[in-house]
Each structure stands twice: as C-alpha cells, then as structure tokens.
PDB file of N, CA and C in Angstrom:
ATOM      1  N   UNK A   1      39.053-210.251  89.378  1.00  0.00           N
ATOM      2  CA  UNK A   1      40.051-211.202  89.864  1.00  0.00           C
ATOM      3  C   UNK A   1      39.361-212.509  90.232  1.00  0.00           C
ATOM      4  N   UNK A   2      40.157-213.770  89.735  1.00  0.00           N
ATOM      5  CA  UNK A   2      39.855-215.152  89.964  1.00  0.00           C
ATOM      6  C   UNK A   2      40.474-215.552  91.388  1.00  0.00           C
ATOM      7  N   UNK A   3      40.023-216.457  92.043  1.00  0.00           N
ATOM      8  CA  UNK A   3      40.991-217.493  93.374  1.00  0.00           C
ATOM      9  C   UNK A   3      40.711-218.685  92.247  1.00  0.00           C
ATOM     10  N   UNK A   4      42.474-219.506  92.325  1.00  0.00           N
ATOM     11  CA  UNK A   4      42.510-220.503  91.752  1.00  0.00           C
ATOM     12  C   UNK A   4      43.525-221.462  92.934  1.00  0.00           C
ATOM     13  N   UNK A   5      42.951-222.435  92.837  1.00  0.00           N
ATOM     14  CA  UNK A   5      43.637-223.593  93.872  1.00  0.00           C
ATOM     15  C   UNK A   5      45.163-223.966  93.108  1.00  0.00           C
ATOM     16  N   UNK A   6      46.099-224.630  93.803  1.00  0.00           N
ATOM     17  CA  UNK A   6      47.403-224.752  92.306  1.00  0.00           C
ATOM     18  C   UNK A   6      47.458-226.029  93.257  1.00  0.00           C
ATOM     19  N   UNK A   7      48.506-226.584  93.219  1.00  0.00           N
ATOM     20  CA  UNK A   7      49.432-227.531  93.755  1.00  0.00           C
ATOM     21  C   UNK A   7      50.742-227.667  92.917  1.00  0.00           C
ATOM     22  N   UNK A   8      51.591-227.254  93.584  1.00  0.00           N
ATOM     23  CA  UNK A   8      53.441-226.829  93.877  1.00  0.00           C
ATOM     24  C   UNK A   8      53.353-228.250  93.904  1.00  0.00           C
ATOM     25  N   UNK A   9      54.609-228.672  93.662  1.00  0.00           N
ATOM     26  CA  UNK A   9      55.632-229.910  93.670  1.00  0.00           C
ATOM     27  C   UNK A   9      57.192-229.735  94.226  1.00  0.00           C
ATOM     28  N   UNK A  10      57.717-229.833  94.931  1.00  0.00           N
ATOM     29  CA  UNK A  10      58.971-229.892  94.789  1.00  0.00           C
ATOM     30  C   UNK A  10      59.710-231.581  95.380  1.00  0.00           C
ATOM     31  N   UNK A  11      61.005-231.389  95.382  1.00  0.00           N
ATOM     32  CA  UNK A  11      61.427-232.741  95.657  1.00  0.00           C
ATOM     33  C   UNK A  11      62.379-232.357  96.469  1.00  0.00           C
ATOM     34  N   UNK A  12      62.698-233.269  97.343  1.00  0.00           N
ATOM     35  CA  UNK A  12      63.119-233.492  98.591  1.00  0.00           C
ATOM     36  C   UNK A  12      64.534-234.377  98.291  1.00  0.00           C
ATOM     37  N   UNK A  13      65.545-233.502  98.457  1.00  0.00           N
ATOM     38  CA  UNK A  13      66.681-233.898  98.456  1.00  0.00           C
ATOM     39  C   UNK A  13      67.972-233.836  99.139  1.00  0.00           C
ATOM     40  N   UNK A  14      68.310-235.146  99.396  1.00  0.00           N
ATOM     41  CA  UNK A  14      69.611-235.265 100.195  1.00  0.00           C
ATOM     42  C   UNK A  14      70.329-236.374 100.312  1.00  0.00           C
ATOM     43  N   UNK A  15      71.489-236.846 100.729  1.00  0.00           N
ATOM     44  CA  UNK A  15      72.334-237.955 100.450  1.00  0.00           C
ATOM     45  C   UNK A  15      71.550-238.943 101.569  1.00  0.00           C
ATOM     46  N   UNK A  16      71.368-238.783 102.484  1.00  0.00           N
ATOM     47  CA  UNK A  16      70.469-240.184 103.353  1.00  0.00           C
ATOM     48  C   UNK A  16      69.435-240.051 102.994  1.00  0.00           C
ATOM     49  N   UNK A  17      68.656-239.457 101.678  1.00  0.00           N
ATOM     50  CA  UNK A  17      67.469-239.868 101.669  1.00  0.00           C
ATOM     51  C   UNK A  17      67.055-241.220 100.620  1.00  0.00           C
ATOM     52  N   UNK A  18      66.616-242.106 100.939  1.00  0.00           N
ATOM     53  CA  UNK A  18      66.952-243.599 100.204  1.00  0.00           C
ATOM     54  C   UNK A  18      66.290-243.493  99.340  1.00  0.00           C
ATOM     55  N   UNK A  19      64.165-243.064  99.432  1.00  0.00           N
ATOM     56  CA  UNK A  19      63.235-243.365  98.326  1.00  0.00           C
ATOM     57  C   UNK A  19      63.571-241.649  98.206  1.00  0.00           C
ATOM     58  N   UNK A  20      62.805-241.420  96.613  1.00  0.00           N
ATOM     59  CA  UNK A  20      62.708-240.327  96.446  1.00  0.00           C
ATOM     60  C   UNK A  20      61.197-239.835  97.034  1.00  0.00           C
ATOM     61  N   UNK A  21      61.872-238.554  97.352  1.00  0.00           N
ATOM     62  CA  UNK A  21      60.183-237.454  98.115  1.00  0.00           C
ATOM     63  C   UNK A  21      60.277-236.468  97.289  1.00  0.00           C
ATOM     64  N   UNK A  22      58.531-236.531  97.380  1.00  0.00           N
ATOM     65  CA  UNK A  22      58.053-235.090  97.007  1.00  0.00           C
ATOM     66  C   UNK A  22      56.930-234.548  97.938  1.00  0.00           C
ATOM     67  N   UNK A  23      57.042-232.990  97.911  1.00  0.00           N
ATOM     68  CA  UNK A  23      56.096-232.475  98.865  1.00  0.00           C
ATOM     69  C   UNK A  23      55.057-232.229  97.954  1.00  0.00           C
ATOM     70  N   UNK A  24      53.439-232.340  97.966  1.00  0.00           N
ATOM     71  CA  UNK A  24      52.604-231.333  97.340  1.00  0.00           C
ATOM     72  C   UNK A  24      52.269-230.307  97.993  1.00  0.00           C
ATOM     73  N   UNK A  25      52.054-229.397  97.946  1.00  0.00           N
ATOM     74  CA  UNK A  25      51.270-228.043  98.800  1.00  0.00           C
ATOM     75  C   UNK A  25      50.252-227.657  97.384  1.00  0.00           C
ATOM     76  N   UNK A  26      48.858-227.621  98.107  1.00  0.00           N
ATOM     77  CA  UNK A  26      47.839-226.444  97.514  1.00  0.00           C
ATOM     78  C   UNK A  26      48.007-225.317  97.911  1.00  0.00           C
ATOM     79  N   UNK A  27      47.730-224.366  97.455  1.00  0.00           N
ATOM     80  CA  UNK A  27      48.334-223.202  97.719  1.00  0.00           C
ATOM     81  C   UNK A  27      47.014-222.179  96.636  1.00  0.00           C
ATOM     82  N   UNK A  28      46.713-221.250  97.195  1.00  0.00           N
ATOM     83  CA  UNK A  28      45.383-220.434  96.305  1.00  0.00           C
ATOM     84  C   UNK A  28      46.308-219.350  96.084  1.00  0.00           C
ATOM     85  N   UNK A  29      45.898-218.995  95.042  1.00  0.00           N
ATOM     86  CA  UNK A  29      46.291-217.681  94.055  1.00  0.00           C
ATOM     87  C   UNK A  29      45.550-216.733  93.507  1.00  0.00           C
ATOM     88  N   UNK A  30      45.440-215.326  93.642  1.00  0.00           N
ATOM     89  CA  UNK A  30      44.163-214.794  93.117  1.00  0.00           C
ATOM     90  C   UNK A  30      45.009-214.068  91.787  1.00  0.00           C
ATOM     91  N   UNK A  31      44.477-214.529  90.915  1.00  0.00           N
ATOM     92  CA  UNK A  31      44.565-213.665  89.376  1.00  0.00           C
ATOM     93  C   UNK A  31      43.464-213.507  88.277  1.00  0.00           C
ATOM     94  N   UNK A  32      43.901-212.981  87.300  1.00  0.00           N
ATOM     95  CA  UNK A  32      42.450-212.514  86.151  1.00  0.00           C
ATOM     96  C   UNK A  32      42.299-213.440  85.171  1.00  0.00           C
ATOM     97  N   UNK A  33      43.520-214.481  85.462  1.00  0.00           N
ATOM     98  CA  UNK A  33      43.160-215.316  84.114  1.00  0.00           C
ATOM     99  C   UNK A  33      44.039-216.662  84.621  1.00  0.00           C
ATOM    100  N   UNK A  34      43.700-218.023  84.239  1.00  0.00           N
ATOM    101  CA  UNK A  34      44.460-219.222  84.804  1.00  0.00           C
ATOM    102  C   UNK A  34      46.143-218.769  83.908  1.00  0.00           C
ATOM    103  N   UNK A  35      46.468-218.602  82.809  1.00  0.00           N
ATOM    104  CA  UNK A  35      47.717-218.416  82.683  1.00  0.00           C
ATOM    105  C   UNK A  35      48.721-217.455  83.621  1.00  0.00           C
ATOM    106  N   UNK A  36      47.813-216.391  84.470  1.00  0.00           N
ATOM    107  CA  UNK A  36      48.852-215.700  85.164  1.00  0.00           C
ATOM    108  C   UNK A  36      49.254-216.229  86.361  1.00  0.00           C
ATOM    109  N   UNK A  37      47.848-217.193  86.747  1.00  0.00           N
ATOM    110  CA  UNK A  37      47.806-217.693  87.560  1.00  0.00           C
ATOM    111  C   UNK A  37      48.745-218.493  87.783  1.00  0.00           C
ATOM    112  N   UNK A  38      49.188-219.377  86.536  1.00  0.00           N
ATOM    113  CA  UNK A  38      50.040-220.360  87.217  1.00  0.00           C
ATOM    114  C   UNK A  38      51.565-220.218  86.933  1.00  0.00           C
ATOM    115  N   UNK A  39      51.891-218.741  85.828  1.00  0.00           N
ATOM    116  CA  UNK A  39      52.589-218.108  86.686  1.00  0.00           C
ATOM    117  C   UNK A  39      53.020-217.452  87.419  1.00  0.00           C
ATOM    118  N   UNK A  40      52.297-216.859  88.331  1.00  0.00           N
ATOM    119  CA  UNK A  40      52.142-216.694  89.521  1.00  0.00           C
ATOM    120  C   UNK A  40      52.796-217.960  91.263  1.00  0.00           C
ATOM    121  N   UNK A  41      52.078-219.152  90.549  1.00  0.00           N
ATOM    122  CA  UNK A  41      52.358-220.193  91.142  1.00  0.00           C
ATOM    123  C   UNK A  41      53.707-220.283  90.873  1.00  0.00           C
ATOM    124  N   UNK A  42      54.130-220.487  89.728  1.00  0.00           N
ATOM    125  CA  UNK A  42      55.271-221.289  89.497  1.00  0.00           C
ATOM    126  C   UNK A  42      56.743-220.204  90.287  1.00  0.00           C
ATOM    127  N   UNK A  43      56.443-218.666  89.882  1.00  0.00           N
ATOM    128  CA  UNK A  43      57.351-217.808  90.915  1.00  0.00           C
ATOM    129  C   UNK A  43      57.172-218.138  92.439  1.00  0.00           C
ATOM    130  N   UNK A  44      56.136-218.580  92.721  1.00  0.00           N
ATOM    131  CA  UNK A  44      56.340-218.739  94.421  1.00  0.00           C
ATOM    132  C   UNK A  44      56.586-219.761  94.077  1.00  0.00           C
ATOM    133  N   UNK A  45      56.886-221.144  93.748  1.00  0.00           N
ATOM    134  CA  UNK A  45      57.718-222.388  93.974  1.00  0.00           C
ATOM    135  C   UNK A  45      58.842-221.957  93.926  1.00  0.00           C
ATOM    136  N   UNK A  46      59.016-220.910  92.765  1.00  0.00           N
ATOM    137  CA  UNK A  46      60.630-221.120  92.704  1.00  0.00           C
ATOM    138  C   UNK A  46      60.776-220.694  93.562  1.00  0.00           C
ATOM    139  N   UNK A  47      60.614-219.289  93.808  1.00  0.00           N
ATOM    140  CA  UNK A  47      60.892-218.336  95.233  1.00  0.00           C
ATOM    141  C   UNK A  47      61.350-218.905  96.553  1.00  0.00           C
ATOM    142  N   UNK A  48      60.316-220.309  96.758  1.00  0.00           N
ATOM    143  CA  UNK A  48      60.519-220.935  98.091  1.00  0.00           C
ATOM    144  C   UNK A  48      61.332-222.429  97.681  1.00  0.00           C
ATOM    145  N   UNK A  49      61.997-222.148  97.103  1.00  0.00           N
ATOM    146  CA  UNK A  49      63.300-223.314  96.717  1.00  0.00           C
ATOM    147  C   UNK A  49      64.006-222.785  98.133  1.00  0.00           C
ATOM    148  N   UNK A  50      64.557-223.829  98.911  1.00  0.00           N
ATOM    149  CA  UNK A  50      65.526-223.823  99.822  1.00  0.00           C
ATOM    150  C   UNK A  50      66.327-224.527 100.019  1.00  0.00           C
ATOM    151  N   UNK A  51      67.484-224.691 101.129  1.00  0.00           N
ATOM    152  CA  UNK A  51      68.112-225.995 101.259  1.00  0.00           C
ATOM    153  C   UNK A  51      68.985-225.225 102.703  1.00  0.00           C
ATOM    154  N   UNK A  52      68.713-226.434 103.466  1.00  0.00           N
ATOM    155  CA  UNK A  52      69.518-225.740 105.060  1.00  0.00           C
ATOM    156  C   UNK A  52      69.958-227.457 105.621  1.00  0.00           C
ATOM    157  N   UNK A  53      70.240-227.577 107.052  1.00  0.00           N
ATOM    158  CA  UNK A  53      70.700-228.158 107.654  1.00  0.00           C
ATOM    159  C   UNK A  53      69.992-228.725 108.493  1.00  0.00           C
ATOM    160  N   UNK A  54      69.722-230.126 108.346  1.00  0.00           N
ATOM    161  CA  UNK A  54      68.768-230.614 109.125  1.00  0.00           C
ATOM    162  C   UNK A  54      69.357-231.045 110.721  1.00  0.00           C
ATOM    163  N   UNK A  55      68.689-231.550 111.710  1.00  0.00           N
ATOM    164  CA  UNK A  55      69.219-231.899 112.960  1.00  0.00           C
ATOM    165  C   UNK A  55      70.258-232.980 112.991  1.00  0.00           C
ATOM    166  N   UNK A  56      70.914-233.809 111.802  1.00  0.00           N
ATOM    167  CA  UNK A  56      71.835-234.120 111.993  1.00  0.00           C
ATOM    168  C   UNK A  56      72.958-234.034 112.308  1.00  0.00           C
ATOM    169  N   UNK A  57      73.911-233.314 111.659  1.00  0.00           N
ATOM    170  CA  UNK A  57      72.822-232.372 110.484  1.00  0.00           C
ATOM    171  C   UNK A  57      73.561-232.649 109.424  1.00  0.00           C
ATOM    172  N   UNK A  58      72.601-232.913 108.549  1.00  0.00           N
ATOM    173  CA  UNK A  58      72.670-233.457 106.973  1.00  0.00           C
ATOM    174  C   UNK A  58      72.039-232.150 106.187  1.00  0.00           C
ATOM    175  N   UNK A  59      72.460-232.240 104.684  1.00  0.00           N
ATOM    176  CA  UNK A  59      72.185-231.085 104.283  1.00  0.00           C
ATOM    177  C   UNK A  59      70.802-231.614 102.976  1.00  0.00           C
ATOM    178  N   UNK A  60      69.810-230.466 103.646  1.00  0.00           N
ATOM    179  CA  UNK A  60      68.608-230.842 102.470  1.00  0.00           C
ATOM    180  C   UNK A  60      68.285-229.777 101.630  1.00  0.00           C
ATOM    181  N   UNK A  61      67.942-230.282 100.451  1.00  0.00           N
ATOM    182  CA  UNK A  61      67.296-229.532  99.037  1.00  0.00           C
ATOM    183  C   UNK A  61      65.884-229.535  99.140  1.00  0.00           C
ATOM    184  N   UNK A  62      64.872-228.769  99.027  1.00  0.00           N
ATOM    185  CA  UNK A  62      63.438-228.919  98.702  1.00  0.00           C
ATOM    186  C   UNK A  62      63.683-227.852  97.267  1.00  0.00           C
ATOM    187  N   UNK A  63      63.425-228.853  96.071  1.00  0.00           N
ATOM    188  CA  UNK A  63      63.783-228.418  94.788  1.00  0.00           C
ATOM    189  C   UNK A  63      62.220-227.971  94.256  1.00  0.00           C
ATOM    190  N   UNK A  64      61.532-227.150  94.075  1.00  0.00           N
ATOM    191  CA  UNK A  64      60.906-226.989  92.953  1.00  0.00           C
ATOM    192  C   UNK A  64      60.819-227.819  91.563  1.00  0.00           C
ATOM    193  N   UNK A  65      59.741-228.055  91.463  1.00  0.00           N
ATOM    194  CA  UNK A  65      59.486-229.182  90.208  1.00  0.00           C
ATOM    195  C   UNK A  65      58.336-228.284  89.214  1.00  0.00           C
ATOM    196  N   UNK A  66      57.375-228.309  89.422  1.00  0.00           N
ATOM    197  CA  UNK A  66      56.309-227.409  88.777  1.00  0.00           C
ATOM    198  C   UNK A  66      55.131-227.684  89.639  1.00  0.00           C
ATOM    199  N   UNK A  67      54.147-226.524  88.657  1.00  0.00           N
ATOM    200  CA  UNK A  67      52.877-226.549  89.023  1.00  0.00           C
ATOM    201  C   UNK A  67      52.081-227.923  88.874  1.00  0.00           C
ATOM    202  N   UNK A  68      51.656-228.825  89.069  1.00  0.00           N
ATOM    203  CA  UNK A  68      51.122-229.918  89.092  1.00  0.00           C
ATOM    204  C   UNK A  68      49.258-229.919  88.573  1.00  0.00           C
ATOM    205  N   UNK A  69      48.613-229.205  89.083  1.00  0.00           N
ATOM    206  CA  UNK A  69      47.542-228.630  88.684  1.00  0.00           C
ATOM    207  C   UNK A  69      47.114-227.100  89.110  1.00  0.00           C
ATOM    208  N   UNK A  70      46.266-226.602  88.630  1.00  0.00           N
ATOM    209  CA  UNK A  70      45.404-225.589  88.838  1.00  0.00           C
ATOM    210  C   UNK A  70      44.145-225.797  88.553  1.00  0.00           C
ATOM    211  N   UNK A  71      43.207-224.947  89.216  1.00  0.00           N
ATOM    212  CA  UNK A  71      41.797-225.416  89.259  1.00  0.00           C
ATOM    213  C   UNK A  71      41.140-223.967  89.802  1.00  0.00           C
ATOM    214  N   UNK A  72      40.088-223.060  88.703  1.00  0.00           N
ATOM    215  CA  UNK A  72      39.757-222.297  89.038  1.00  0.00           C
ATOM    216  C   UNK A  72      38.503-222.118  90.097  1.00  0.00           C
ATOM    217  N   UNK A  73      38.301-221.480  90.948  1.00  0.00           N
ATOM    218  CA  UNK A  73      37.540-221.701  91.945  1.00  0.00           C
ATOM    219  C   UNK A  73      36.277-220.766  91.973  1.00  0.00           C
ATOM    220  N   UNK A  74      34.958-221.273  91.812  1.00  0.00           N
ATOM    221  CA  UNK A  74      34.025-220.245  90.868  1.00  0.00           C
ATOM    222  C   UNK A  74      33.218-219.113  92.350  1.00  0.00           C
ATOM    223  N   UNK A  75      33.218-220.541  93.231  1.00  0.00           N
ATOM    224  CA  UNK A  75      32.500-219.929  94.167  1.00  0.00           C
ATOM    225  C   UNK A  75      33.555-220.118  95.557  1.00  0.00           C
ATOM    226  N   UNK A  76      33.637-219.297  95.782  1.00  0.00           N
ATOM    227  CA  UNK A  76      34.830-219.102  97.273  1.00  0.00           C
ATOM    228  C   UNK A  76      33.715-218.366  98.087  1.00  0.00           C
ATOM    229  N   UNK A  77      33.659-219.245  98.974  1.00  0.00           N
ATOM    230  CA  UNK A  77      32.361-218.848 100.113  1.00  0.00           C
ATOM    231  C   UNK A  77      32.747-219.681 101.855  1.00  0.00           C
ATOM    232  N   UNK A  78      32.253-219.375 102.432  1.00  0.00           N
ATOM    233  CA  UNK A  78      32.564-220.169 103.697  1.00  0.00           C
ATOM    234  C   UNK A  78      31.529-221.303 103.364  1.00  0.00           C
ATOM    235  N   UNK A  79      32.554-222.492 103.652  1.00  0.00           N
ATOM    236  CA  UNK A  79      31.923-224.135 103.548  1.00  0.00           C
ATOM    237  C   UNK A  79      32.302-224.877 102.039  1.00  0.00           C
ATOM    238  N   UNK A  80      32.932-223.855 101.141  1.00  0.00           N
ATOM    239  CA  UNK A  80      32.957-224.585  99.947  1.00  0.00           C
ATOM    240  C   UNK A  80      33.635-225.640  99.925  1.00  0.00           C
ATOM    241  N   UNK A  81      33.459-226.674  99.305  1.00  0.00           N
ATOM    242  CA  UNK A  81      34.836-227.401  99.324  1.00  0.00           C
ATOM    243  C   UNK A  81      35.891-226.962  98.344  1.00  0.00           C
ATOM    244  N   UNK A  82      37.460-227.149  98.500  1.00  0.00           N
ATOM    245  CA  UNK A  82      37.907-226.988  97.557  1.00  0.00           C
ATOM    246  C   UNK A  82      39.018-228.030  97.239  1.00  0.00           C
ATOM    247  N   UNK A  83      39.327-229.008  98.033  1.00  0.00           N
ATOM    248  CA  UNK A  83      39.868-230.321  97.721  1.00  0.00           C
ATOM    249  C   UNK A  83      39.112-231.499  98.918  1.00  0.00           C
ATOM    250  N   UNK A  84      39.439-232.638  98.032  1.00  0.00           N
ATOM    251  CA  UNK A  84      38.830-233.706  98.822  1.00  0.00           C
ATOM    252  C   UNK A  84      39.642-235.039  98.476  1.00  0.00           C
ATOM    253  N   UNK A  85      39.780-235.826  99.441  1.00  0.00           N
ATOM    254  CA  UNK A  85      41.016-236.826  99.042  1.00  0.00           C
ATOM    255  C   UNK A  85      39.821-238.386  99.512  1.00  0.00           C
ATOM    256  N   UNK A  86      39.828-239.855  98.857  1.00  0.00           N
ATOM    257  CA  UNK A  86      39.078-240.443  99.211  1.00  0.00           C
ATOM    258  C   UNK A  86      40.140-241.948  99.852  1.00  0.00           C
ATOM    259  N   UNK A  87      39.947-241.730 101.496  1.00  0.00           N
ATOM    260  CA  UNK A  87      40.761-243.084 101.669  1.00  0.00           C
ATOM    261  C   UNK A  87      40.530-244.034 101.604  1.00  0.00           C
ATOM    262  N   UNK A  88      41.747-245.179 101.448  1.00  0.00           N
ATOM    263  CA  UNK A  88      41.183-247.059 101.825  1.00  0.00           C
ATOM    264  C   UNK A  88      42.427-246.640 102.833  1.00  0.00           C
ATOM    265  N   UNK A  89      42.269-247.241 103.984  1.00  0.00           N
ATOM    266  CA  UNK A  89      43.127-247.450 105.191  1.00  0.00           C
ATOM    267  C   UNK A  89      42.831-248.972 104.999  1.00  0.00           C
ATOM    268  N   UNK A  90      43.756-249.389 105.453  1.00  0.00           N
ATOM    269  CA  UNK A  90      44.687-250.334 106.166  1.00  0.00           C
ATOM    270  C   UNK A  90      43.912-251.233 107.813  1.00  0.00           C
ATOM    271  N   UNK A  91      43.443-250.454 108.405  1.00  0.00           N
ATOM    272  CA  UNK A  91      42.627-250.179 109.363  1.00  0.00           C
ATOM    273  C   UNK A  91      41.614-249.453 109.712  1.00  0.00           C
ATOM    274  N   UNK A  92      40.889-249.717 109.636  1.00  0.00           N
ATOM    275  CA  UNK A  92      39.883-248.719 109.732  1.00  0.00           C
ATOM    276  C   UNK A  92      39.444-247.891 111.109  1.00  0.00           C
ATOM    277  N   UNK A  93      39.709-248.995 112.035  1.00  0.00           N
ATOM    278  CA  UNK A  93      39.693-248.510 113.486  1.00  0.00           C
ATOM    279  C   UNK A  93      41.321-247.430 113.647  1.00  0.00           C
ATOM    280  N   UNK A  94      42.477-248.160 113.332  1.00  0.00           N
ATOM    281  CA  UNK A  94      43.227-247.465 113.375  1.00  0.00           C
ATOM    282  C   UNK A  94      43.291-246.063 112.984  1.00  0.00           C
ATOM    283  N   UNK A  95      42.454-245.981 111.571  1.00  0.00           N
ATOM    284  CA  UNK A  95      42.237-244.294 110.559  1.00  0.00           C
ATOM    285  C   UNK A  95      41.629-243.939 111.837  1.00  0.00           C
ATOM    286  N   UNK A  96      40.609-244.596 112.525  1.00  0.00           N
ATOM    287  CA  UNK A  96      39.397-243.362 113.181  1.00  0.00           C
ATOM    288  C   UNK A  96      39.769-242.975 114.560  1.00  0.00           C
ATOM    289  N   UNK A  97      40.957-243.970 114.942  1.00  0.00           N
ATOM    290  CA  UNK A  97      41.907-243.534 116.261  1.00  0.00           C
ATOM    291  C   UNK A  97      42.221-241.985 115.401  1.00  0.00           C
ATOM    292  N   UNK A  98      43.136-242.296 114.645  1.00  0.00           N
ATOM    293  CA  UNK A  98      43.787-241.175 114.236  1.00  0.00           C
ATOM    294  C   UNK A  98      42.838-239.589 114.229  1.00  0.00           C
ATOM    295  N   UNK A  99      41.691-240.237 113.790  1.00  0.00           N
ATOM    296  CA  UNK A  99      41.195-238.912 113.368  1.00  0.00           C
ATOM    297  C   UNK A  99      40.591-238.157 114.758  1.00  0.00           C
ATOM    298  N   UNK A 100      40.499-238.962 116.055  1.00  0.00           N
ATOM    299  CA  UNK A 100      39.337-238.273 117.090  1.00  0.00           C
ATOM    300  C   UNK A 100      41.082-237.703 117.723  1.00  0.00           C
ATOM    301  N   UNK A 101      42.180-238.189 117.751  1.00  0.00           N
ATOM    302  CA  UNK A 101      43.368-237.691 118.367  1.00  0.00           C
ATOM    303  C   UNK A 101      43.204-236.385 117.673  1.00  0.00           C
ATOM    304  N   UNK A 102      43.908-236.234 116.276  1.00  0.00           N
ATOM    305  CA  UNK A 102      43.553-235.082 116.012  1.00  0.00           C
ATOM    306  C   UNK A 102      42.301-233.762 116.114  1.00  0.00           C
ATOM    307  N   UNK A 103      41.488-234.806 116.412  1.00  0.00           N
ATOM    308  CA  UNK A 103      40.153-233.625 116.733  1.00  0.00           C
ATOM    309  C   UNK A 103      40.605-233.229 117.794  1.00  0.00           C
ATOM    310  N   UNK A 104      41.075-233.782 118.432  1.00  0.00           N
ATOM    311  CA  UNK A 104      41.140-233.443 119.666  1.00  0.00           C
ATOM    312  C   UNK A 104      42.387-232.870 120.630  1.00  0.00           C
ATOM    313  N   UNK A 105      43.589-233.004 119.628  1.00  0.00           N
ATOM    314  CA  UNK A 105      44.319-231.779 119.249  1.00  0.00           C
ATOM    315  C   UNK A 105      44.370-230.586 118.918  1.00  0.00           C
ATOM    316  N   UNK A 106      43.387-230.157 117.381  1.00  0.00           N
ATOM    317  CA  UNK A 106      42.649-229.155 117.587  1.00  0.00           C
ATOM    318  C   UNK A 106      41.856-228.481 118.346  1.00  0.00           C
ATOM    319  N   UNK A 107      41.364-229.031 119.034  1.00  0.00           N
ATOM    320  CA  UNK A 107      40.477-228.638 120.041  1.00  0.00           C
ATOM    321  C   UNK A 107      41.294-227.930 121.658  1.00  0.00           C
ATOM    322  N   UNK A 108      42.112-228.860 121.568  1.00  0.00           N
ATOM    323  CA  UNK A 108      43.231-228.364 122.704  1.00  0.00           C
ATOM    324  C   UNK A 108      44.166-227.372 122.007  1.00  0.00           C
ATOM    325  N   UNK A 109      44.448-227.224 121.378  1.00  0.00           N
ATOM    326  CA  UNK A 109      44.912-225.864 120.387  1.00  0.00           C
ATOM    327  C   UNK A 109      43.912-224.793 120.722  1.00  0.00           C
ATOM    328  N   UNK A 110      43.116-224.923 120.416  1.00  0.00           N
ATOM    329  CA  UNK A 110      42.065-223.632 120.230  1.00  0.00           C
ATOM    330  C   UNK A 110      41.485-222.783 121.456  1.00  0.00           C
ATOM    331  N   UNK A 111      41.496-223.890 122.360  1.00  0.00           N
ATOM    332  CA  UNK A 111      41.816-223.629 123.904  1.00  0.00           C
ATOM    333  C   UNK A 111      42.501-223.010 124.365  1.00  0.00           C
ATOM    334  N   UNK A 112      43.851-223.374 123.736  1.00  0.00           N
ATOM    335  CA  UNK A 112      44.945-222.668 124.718  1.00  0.00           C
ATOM    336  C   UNK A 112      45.228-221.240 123.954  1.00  0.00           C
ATOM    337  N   UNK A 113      44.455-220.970 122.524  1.00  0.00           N
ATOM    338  CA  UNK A 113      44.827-219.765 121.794  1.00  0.00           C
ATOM    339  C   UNK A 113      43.819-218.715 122.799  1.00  0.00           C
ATOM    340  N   UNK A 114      42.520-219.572 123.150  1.00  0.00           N
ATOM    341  CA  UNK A 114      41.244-218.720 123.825  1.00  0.00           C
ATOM    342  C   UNK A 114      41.805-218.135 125.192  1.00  0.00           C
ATOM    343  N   UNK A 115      42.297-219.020 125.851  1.00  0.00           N
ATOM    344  CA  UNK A 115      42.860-218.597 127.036  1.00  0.00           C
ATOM    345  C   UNK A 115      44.063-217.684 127.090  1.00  0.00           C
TER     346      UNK A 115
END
C-alpha cells in the first residue's frame, strides 16, 4: 500500500454569495496504485457533498468539483514535508503578527488539552 496526498475541490454555493468560492482540502489516501487512489478521493468528495443552513440562515451548497491533484508520497516519516505554499504578503510585519498570534494559539490549545 501507497499514502498519496490528493486535493478535493468543491464549490461553495449560495444566493448571497457574490464572488464564486472554492474550498481546497489535501486530504491523504492510502492505496496500491495512484488510479485507485484517486478514486478513492473522488468517492470521499462526493460522499462529503453537503448543503445545510447557515446562521442566517441562508441556504449553502459545498458542491464537489474533482480531484485537483494527487501526488504519491514515497517517504511518509515524521518531519517529511508534504505540501509547501510560498508567500508575498502585502505586509510583512503584518504576515509575522499573524504568525506569532497563531503560535501562540497553539500553544494555548495544547495547554489547556495538558491540563
């Protein structure tokens, strides 16, 4: 058996929504070969097609679109990487606010799981 990384697509639908959305999710899959793999993937997109009632409450679609990529993963080990995204911000001080809040969110998370 393979672990293969995928990324799901679906689209985000509803009457107040003005631009169109889409969600990506990576999502790992373990199979013997990339074709089962991605269908494999493509049954859990469909599978998790939904549509409920938001706090408006307005009514939303998260539609399934397809598999977007797959990418077989040779070495699955603690530390591997298996995606990496490269930013230009806008701010740079602003990105690195962002990022010590969140550290430090996590960190207060992990706390309160310890305790």
């Amino acid at each position: 058996m393979n672990w293969y990384l995928v990324k799901l697509v679906f689209q985000i639908i509803g009457k107040h929504v003005t631009k169109p959305q889409f969600d990506e999710q990576l999502r790992l899959i373990r199979a013997d070969e990339v074709e089962w793999a991605l269908e494999k993937a493509r049954v859990l997109g469909w599978l998790e097609q939904t549509a409920f009632e938001n706090n408006n409450p307005k009514r939303i679609t998260w539609q399934f679109i397809d598999v977007a990529d797959v990418h077989k993963l040779d070495n699955l080990e603690d530390g591997v990487q298996v995606c990496g995204t490269t930013v230009q911000p806008e701010s740079p001080e602003e990105y690195l606010q962002l990022i010590t809040l969140n550290r430090t969110k996590a960190v207060d998370l992990l706390q309160e799981c310890a305790a």
